[in-house]
Protein backbone atom coordinates (compact mmCIF):
# COMPACT_ATOMS: atom_id res chain seq x y z
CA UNK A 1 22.11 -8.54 -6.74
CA UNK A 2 19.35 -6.00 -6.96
CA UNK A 3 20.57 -2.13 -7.28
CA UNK A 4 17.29 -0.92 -6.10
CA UNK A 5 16.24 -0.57 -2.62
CA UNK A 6 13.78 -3.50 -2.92
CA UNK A 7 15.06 -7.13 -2.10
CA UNK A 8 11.92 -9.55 -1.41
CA UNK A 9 11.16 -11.64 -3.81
CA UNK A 10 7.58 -11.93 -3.75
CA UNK A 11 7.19 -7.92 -3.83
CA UNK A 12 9.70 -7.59 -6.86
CA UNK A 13 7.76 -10.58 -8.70
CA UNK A 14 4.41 -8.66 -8.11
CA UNK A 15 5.49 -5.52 -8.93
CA UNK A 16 6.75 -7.01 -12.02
CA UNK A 17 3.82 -8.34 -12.97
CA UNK A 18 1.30 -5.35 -12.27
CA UNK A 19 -0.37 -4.18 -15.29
CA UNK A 20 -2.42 -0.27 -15.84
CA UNK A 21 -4.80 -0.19 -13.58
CA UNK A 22 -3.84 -3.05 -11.21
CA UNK A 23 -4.02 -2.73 -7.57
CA UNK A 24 -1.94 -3.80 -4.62
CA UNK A 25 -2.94 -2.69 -1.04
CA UNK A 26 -0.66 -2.17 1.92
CA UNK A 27 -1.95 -2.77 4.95
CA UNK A 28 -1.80 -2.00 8.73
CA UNK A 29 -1.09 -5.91 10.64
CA UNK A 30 -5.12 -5.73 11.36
CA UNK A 31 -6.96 -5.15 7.81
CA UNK A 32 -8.29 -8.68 6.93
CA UNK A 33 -7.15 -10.24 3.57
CA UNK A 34 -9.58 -11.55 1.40
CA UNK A 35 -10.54 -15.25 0.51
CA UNK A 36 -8.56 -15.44 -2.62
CA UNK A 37 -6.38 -12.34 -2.97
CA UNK A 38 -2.28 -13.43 -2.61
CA UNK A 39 -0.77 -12.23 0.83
CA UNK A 40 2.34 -11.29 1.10
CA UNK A 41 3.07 -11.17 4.67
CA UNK A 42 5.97 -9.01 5.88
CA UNK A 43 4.92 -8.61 9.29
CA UNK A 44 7.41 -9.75 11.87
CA UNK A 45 6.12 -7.86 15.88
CA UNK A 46 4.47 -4.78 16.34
CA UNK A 47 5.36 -1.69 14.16
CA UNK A 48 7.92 -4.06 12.03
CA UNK A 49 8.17 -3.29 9.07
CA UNK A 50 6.30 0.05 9.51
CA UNK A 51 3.64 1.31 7.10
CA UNK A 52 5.82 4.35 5.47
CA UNK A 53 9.46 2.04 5.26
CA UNK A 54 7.31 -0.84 3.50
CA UNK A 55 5.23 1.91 0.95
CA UNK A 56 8.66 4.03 -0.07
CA UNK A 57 9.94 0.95 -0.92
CA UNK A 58 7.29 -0.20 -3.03
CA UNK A 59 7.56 3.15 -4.64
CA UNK A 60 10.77 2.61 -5.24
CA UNK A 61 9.70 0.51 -8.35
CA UNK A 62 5.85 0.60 -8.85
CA UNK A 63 4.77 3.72 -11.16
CA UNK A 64 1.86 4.93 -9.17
CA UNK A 65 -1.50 6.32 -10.97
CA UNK A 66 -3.42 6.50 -8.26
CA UNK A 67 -4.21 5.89 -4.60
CA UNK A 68 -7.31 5.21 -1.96
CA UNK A 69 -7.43 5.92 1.79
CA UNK A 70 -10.14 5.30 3.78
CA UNK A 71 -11.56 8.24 5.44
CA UNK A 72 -11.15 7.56 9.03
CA UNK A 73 -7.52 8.02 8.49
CA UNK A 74 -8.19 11.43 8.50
CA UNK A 75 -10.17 11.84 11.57
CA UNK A 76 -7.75 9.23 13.55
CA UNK A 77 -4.17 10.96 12.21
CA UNK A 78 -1.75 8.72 12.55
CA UNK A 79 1.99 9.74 12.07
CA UNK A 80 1.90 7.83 8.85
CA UNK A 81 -0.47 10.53 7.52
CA UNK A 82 1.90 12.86 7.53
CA UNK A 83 4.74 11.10 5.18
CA UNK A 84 1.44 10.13 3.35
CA UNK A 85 0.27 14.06 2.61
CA UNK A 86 4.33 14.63 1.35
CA UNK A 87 4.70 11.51 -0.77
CA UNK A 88 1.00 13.18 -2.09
CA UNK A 89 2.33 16.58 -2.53
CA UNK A 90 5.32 15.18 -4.22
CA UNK A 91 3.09 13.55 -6.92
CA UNK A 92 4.26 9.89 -5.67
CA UNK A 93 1.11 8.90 -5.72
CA UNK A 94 -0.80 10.54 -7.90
CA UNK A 95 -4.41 11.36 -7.57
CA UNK A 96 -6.16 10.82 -4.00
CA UNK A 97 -9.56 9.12 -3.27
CA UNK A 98 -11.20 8.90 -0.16
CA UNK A 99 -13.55 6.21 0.79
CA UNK A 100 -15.20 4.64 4.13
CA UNK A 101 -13.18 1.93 5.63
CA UNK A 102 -16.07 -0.53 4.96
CA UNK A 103 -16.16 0.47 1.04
CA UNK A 104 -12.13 0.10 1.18
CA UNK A 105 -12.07 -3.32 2.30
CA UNK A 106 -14.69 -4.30 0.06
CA UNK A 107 -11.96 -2.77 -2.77
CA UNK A 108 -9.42 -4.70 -1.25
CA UNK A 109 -11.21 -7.83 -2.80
CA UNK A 110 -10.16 -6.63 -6.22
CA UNK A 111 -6.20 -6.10 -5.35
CA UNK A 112 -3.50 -8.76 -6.97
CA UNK A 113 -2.02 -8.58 -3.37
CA UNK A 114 -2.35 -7.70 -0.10
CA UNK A 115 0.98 -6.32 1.70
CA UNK A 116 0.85 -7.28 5.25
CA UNK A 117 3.16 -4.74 7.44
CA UNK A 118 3.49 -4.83 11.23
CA UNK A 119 2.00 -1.48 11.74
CA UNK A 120 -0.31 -1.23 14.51
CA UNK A 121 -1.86 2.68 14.03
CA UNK A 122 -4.98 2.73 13.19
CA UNK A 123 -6.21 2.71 9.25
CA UNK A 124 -2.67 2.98 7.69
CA UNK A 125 -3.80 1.37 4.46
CA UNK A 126 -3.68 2.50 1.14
CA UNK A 127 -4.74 0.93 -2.52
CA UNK A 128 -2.20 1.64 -5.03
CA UNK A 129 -3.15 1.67 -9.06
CA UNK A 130 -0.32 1.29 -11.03
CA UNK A 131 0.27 3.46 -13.60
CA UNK A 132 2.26 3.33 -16.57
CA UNK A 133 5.86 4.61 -17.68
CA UNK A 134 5.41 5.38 -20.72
């Protein structure tokens, strides 16, 4: 068995297989997925799993280059912005670019995956680029 907080298969195969500069987005249980881009759906009733549980677990194992938020997050403030400015200020997730919710879904198109969670606040999305270790 695993040692590291992360136990779904699908997430630990996809993390596995990210390369620099691949993208994975985890999303709120309302951003649409993409004809084409690979959902994994861990979205079981409102606010389970929860935006922040289901992206410091994925932390847990991605190395993190850089992440995207869409604007409106910031003018909306959900709870999950506030984990989202430590894991930030902790250097989690490296450097921070805004754009419109429009021009992030349009990104979204790119991602190898889509993580579906069952939060239900508004805009608690974010595009991950995986980094490198080394």
């Amino acid at each position: 068995m695993k040692k590291t907080p992360l136990l779904n298969v699908a997430l630990s195969r996809l993390i596995a297989s990210l390369g620099h500069g691949d993208t994975v987005v985890i999303g709120d249980a309302g951003l649409p997925v993409p004809p084409g881009v690979e959902l994994i759906d861990l979205a079981l009733t409102h606010g389970i799993p929860d935006f922040v549980s289901t992206l410091k677990v994925v932390l847990s194992e991605m190395q993190v280059e850089s992440h995207v938020l869409a604007h409106e997050i910031l003018d909306k403030k959900p709870s999950a912005l506030s984990a989202l400015d430590e894991l930030y200020a902790e250097g989690a997730l490296g450097r921070r670019e805004l754009l419109s919710h429009d021009q992030f879904k349009v990104l979204s198109r790119q991602a190898r995956a889509i993580i579906r969670t069952g939060e239900c606040q508004p805009y608690c999305n974010i595009v991950l680029v995986a980094g490198v270790t080394f």
